[in-house]
Structures are given as C-alpha cells and as structure tokens.
PDB file of N, CA and C in Angstrom:
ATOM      1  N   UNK A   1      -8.799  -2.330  19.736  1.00  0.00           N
ATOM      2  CA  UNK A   1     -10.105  -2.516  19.137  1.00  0.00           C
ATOM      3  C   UNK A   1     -10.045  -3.735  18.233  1.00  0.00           C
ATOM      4  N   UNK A   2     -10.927  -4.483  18.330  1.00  0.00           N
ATOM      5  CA  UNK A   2     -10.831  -5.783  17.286  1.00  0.00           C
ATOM      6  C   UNK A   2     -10.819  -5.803  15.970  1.00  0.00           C
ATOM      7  N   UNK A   3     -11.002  -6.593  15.318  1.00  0.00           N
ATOM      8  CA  UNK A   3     -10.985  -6.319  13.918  1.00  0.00           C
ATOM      9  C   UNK A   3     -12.474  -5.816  13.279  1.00  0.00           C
ATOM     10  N   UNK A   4     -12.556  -5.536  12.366  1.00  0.00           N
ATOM     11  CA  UNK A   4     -13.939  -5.009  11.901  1.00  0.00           C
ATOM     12  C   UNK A   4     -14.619  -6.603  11.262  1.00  0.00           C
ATOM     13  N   UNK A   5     -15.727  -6.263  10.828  1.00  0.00           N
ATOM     14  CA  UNK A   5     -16.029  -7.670  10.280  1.00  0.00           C
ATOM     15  C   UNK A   5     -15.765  -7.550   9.027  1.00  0.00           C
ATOM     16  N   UNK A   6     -15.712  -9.153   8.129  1.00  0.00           N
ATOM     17  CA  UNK A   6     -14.915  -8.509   7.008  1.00  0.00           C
ATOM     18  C   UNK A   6     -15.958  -8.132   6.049  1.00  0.00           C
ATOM     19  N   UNK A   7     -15.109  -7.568   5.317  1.00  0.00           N
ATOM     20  CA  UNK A   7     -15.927  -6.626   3.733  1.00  0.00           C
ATOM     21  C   UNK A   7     -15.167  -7.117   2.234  1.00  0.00           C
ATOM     22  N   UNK A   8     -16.131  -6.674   1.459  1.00  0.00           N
ATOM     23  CA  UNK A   8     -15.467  -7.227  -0.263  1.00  0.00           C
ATOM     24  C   UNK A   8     -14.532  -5.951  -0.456  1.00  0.00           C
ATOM     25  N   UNK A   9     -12.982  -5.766  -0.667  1.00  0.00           N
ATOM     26  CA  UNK A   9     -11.773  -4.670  -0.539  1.00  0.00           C
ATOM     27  C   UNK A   9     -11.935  -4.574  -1.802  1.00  0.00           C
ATOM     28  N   UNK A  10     -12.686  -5.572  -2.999  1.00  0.00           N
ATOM     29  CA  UNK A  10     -12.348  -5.325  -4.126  1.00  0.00           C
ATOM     30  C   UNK A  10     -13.082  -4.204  -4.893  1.00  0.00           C
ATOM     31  N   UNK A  11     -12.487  -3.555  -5.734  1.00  0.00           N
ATOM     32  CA  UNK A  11     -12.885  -2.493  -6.509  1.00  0.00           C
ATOM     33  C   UNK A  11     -13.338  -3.013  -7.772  1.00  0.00           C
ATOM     34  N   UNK A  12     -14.117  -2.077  -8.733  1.00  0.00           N
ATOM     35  CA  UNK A  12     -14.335  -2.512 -10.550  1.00  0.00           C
ATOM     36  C   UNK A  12     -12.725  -1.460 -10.847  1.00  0.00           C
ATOM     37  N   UNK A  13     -12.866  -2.038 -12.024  1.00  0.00           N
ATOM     38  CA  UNK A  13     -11.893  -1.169 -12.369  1.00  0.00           C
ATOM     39  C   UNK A  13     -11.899   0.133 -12.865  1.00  0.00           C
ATOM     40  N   UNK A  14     -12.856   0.438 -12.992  1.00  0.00           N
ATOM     41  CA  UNK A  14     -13.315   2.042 -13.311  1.00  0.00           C
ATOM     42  C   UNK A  14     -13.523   2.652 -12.625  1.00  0.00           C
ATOM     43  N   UNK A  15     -13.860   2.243 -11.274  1.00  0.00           N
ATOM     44  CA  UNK A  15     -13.589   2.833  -9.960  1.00  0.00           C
ATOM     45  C   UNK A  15     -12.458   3.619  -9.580  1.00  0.00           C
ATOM     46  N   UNK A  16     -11.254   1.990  -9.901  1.00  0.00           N
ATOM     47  CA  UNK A  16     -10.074   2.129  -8.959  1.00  0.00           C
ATOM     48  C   UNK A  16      -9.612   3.030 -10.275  1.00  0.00           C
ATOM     49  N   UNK A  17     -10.116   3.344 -11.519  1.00  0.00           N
ATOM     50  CA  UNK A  17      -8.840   4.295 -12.130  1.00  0.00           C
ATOM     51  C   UNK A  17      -9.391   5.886 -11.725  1.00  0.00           C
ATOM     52  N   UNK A  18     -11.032   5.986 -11.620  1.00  0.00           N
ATOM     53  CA  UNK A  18     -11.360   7.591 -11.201  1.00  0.00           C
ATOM     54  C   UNK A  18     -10.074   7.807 -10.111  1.00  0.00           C
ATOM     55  N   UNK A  19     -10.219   6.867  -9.091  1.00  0.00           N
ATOM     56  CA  UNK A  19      -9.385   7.271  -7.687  1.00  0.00           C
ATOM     57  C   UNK A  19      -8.233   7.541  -8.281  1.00  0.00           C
ATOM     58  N   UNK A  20      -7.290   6.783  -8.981  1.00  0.00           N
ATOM     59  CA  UNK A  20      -6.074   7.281  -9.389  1.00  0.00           C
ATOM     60  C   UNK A  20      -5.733   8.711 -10.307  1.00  0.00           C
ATOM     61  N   UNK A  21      -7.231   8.046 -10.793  1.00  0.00           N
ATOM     62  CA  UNK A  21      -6.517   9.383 -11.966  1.00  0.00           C
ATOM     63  C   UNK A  21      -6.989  11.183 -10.818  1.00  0.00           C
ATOM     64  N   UNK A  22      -7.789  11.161 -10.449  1.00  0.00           N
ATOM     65  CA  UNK A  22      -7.954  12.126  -9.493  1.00  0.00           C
ATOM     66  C   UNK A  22      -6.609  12.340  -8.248  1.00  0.00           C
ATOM     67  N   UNK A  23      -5.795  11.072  -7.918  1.00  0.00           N
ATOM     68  CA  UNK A  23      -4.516  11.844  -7.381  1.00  0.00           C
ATOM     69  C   UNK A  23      -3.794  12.222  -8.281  1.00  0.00           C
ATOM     70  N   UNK A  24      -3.891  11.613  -9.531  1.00  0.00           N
ATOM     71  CA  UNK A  24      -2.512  12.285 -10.810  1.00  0.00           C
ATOM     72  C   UNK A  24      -2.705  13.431 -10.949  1.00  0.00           C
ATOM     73  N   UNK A  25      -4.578  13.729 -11.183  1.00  0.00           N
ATOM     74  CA  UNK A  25      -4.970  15.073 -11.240  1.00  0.00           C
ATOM     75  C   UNK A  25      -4.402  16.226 -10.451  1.00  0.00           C
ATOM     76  N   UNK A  26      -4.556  15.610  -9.177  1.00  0.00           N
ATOM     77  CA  UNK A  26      -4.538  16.816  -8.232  1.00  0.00           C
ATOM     78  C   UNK A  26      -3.217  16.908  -7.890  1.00  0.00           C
ATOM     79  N   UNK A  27      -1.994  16.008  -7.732  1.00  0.00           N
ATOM     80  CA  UNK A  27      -0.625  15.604  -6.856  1.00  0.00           C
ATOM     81  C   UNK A  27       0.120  16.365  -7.957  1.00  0.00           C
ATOM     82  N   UNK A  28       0.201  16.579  -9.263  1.00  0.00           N
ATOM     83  CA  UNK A  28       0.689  16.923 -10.396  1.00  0.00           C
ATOM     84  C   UNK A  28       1.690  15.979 -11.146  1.00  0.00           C
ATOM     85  N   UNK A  29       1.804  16.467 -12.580  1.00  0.00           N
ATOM     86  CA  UNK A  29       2.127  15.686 -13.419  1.00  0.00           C
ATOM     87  C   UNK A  29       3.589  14.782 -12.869  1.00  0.00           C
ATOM     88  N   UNK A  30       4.671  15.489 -11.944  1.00  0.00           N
ATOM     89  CA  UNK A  30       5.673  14.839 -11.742  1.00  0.00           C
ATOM     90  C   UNK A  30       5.413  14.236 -10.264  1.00  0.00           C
ATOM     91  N   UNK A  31       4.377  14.127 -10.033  1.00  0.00           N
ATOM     92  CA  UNK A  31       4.482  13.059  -8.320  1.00  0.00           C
ATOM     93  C   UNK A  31       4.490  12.128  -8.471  1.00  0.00           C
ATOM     94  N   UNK A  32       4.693  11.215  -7.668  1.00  0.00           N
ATOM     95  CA  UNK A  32       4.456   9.614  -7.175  1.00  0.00           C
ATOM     96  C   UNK A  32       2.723   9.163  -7.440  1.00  0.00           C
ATOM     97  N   UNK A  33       2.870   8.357  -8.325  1.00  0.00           N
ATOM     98  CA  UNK A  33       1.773   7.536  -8.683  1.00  0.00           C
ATOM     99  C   UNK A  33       1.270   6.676  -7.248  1.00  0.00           C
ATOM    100  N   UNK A  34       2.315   5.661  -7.066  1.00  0.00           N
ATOM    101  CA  UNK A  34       1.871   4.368  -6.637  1.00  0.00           C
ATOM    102  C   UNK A  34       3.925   4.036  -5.871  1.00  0.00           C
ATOM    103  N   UNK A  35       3.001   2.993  -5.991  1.00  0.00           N
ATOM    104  CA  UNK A  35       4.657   2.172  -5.546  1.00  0.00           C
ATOM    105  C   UNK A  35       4.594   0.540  -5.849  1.00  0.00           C
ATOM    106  N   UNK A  36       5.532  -0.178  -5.102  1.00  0.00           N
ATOM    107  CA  UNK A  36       5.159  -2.029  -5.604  1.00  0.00           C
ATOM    108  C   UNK A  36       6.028  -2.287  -4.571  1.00  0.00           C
ATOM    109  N   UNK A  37       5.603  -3.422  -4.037  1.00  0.00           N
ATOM    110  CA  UNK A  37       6.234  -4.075  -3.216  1.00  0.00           C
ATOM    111  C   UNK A  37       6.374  -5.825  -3.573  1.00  0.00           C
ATOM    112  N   UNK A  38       7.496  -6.270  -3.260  1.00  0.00           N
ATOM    113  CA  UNK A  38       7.417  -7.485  -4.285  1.00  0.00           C
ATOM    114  C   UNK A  38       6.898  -8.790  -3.211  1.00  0.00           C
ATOM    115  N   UNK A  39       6.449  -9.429  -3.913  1.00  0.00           N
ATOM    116  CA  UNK A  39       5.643 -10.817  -3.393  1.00  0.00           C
ATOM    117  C   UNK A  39       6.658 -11.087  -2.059  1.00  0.00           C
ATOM    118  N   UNK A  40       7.789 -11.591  -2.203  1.00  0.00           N
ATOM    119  CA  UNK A  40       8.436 -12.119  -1.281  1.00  0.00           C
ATOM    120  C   UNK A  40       8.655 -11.275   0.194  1.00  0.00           C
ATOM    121  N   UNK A  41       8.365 -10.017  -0.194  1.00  0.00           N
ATOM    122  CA  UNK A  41       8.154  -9.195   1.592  1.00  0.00           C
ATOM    123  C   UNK A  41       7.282  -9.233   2.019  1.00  0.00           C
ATOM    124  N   UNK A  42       6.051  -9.385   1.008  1.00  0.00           N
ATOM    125  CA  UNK A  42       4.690  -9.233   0.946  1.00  0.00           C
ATOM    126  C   UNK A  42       4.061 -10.473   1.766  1.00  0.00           C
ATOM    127  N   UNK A  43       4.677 -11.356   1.318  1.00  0.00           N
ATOM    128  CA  UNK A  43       4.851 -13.121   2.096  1.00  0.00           C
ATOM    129  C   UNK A  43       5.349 -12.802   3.041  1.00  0.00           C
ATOM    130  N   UNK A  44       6.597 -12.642   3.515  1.00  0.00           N
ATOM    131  CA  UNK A  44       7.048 -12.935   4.967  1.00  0.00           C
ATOM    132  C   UNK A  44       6.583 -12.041   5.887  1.00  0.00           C
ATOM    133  N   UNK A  45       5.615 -10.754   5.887  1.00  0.00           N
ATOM    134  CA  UNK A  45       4.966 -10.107   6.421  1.00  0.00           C
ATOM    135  C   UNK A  45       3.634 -10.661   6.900  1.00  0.00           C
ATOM    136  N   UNK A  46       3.043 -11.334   6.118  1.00  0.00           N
ATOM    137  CA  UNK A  46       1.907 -12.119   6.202  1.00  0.00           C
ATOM    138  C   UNK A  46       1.900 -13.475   6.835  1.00  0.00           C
ATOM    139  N   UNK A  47       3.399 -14.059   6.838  1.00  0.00           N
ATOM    140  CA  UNK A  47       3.467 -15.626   6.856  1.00  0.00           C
ATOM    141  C   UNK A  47       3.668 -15.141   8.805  1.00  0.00           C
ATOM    142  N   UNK A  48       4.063 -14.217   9.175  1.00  0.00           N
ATOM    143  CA  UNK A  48       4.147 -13.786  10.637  1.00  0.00           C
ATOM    144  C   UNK A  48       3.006 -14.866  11.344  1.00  0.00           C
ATOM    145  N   UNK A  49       3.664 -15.206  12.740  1.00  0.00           N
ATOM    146  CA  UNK A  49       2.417 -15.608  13.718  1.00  0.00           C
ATOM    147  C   UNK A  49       1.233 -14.806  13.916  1.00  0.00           C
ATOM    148  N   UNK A  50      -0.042 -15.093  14.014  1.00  0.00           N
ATOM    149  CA  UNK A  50      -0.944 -14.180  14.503  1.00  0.00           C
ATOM    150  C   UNK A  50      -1.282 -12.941  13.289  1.00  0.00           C
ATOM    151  N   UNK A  51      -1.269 -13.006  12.447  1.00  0.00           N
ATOM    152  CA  UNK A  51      -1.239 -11.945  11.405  1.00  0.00           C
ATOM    153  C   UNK A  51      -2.972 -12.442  10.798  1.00  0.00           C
ATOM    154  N   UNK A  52      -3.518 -11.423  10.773  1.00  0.00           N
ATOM    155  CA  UNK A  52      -5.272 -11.618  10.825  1.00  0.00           C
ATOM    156  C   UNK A  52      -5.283 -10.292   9.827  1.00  0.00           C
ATOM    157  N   UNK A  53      -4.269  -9.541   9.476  1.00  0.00           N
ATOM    158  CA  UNK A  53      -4.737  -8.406   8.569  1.00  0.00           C
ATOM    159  C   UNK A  53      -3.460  -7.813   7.948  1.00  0.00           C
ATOM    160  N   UNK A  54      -3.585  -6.595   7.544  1.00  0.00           N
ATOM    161  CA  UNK A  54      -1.993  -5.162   7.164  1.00  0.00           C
ATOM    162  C   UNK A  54      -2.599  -4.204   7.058  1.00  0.00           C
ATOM    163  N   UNK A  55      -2.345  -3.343   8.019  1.00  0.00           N
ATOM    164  CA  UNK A  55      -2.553  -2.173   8.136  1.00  0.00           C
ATOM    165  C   UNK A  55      -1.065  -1.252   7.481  1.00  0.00           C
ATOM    166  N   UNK A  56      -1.511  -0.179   6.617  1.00  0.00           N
ATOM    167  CA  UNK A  56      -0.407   0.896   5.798  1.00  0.00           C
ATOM    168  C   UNK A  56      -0.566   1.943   6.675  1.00  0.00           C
ATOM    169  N   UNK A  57       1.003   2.793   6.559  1.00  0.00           N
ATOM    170  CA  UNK A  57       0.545   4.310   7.308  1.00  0.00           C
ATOM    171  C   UNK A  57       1.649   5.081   6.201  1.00  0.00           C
ATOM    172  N   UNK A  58       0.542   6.050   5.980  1.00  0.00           N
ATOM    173  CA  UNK A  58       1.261   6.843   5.270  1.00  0.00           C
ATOM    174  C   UNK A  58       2.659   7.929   5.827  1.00  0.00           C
ATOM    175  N   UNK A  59       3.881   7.820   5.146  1.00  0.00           N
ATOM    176  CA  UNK A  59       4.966   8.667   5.642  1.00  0.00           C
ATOM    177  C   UNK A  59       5.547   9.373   4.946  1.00  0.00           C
ATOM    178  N   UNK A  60       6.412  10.073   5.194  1.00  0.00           N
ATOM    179  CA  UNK A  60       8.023  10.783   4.226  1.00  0.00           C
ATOM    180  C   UNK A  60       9.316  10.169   4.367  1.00  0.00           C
ATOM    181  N   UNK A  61       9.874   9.746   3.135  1.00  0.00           N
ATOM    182  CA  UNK A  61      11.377   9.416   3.892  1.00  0.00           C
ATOM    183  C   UNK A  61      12.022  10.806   3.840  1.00  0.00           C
ATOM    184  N   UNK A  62      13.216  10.104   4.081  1.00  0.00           N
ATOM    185  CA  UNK A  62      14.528  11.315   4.785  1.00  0.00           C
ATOM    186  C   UNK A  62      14.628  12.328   3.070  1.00  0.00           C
ATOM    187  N   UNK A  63      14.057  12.003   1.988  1.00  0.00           N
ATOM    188  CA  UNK A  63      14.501  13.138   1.026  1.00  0.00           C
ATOM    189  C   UNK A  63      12.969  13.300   1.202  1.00  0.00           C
ATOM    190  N   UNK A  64      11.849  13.625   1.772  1.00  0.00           N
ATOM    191  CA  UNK A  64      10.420  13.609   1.937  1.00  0.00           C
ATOM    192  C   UNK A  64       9.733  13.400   0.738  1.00  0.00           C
ATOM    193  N   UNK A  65      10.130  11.996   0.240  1.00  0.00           N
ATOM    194  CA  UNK A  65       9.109  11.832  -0.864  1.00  0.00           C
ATOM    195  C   UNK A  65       7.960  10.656  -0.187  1.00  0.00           C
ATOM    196  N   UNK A  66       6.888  10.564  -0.654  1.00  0.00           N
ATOM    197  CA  UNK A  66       6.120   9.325   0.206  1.00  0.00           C
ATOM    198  C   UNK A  66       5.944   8.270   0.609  1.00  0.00           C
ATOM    199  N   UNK A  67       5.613   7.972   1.298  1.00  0.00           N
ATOM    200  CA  UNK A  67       5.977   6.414   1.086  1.00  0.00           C
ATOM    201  C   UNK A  67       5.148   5.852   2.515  1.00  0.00           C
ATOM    202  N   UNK A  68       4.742   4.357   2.059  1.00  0.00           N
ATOM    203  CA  UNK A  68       3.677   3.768   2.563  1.00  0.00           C
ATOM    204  C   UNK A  68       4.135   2.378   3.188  1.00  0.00           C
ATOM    205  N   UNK A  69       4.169   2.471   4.654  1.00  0.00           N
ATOM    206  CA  UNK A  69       4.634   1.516   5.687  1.00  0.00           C
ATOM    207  C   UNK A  69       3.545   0.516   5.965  1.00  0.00           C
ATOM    208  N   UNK A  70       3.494  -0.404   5.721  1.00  0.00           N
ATOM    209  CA  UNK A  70       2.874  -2.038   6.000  1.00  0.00           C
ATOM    210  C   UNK A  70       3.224  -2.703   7.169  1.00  0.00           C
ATOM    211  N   UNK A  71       2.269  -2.503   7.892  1.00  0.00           N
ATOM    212  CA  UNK A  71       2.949  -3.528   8.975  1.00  0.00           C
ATOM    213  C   UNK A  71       1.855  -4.743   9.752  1.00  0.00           C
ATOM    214  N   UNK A  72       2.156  -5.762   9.566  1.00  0.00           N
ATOM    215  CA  UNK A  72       0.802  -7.331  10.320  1.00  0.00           C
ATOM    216  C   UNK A  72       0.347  -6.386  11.384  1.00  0.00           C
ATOM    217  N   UNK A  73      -1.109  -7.108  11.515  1.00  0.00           N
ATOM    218  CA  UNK A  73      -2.445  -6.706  12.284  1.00  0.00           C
ATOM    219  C   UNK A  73      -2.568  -7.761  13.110  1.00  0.00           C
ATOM    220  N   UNK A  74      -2.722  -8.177  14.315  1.00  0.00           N
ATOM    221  CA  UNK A  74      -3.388  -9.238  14.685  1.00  0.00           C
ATOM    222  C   UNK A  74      -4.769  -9.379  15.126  1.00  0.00           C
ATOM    223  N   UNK A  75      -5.389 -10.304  15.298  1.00  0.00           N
ATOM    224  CA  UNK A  75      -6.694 -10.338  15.580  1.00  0.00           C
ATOM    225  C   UNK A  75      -7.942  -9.182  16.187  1.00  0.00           C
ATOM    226  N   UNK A  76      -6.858  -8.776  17.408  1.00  0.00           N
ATOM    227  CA  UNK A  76      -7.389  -7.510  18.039  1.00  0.00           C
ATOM    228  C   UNK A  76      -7.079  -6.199  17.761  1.00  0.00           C
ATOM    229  N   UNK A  77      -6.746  -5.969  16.482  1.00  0.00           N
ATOM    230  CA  UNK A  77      -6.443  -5.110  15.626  1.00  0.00           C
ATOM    231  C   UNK A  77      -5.359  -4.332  15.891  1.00  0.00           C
ATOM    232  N   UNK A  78      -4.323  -5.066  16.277  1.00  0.00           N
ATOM    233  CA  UNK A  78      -3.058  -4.287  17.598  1.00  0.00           C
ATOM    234  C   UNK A  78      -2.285  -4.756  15.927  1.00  0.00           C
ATOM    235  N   UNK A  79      -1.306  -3.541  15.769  1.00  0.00           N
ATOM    236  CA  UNK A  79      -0.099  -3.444  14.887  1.00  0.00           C
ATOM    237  C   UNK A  79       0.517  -4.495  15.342  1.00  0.00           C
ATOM    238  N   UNK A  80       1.584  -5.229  14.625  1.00  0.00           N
ATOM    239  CA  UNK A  80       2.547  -6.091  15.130  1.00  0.00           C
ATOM    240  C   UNK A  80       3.908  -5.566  14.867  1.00  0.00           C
ATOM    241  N   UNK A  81       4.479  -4.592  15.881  1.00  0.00           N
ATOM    242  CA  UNK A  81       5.470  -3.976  15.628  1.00  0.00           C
ATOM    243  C   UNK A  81       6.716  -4.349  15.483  1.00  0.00           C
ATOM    244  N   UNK A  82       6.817  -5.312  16.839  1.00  0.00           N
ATOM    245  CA  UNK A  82       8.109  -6.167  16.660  1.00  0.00           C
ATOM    246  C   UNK A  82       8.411  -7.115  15.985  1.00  0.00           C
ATOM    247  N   UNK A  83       7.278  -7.053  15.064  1.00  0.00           N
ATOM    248  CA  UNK A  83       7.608  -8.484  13.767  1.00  0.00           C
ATOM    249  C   UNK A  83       7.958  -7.482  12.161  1.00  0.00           C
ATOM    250  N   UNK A  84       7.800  -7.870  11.564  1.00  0.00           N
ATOM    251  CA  UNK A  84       8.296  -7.327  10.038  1.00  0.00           C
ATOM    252  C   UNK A  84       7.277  -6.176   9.450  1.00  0.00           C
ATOM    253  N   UNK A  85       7.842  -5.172   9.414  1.00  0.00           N
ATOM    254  CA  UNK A  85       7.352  -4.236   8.742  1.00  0.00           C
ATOM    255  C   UNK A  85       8.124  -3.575   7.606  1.00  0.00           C
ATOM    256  N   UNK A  86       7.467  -3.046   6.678  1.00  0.00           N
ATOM    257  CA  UNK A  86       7.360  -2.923   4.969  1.00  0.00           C
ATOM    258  C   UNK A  86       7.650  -1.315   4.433  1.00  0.00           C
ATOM    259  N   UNK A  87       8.488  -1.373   3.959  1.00  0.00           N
ATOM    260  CA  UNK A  87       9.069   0.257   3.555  1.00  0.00           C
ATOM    261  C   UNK A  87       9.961   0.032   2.435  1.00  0.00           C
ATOM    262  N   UNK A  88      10.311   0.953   1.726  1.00  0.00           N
ATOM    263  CA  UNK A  88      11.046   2.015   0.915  1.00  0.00           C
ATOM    264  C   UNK A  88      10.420   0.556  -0.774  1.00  0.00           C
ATOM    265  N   UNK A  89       9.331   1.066  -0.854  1.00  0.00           N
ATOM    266  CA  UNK A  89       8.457   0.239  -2.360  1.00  0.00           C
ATOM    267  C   UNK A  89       9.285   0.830  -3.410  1.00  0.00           C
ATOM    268  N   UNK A  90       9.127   0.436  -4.680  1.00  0.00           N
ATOM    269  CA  UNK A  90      10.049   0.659  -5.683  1.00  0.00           C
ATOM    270  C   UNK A  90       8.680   1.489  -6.445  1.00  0.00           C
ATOM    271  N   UNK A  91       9.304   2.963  -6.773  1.00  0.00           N
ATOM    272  CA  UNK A  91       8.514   4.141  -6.489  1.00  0.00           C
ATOM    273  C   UNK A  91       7.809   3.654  -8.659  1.00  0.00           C
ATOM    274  N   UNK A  92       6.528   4.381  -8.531  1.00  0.00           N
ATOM    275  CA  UNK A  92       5.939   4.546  -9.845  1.00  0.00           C
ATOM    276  C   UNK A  92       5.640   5.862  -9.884  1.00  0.00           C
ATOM    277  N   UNK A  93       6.177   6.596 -10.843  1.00  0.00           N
ATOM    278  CA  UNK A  93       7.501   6.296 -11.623  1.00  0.00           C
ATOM    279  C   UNK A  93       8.837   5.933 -10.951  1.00  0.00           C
ATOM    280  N   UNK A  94       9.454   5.116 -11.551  1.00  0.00           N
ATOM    281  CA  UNK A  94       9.451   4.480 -12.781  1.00  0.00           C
ATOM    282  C   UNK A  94       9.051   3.369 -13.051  1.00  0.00           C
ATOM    283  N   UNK A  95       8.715   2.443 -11.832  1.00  0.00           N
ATOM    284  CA  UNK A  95       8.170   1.095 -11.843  1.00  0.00           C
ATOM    285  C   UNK A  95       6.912   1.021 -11.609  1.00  0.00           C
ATOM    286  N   UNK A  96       6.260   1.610 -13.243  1.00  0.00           N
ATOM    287  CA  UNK A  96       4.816   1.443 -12.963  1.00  0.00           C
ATOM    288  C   UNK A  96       3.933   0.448 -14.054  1.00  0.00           C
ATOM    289  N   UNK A  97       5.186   0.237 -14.771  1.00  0.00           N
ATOM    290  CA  UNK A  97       4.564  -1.134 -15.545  1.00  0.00           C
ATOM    291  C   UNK A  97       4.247  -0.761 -17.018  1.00  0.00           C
ATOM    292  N   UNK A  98       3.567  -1.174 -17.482  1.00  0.00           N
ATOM    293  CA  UNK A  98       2.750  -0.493 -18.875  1.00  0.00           C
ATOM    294  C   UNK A  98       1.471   0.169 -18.829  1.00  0.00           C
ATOM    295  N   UNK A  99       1.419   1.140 -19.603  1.00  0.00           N
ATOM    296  CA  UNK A  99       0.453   2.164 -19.339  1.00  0.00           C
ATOM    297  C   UNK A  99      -1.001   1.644 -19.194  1.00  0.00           C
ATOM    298  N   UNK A 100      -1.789   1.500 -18.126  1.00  0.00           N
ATOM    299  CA  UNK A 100      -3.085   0.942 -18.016  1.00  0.00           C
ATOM    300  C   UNK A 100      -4.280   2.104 -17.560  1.00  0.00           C
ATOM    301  N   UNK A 101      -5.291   1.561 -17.194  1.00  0.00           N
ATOM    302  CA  UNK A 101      -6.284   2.752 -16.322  1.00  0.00           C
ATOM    303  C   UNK A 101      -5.960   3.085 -15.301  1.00  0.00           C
ATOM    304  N   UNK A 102      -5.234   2.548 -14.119  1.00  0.00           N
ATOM    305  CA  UNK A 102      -4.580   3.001 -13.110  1.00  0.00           C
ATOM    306  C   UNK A 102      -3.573   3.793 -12.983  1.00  0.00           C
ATOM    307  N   UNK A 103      -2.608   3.817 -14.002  1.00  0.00           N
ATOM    308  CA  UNK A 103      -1.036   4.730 -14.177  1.00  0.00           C
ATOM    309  C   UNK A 103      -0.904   6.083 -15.193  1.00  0.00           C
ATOM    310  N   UNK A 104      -2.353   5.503 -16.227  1.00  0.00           N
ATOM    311  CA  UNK A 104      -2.201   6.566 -17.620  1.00  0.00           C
ATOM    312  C   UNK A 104      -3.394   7.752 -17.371  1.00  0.00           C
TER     313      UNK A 104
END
C-alpha cells in the first residue's frame, strides 16, 4: 500500500503529556516510560536508499520487557527489512532525562 499523504505528526505539548501521563497512569508506577534512541542510528536508518518514512512495531525482548523496533519505509509503504533496523533503546527509566511534562 503506498504511503498515506502527509500530515502535521506534531503534537502541543499538553497533549503529548495527557498521552504519557495516562500510560504512567495505567502501566504502573514501576513500568517503562519511554525509551531513546541516539541520533547516530537514528541517521543511518534514515540515510538508507529509498527511505520515504519509519515505521515502529511494538515487541518483548528475551527478559519481556518492551521495546520498540524501527525499521525504513519506502515509498510504497513496504518495510525495508534487509536494510537497518532499530532495537534494544536505552530504557526510561533510567534514561529519561530531567523531570518534564512527558516523564513526571
């Protein structure tokens, strides 16, 4: 299926903290916030031939905690499997930065 046409992804920020704070709410006090992935994977995932998007899929690793796989889109909205895909983010907690509307 092709790509969709594009849209504004951006949020206000009072938006994006209801959404968060409603998984802190509900996931409980000791789950996984978020995660981070650092610029430089983030780049060579993107810098791929043919890369028109990133599609995430949500997973478990092997101790089943969560975790969120990135992998290039191309034009016709086909995954790009055999090129670089994005795993094991550096989990929040503990790398969630300083306490803001998104984490607190």
């Amino acid at each position: 299926m092709p790509l969709p046409n594009p849209k504004d992804h951006r949020i206000p920020l009072e938006a994006a903290a209801a959404q968060t704070k409603s998984h802190r709410d509900s996931a409980g006090k000791d789950a996984v916030k978020g995660g981070l992935f650092l610029r430089k994977s983030v780049d060579e995932l993107l810098a791929q031939p043919g890369v028109a998007g990133v599609r995430f899929y949500f997973g478990r690793n092997a101790t089943n905690a969560p975790t969120v796989i990135l992998a290039g889109v191309d034009q016709a909205g086909n995954d790009l499997v055999n090129g670089v895909l994005l795993d094991e983010h550096f989990y929040c907690p503990p790398f969630c930065g300083t306490a803001n509307p998104l984490n607190s």
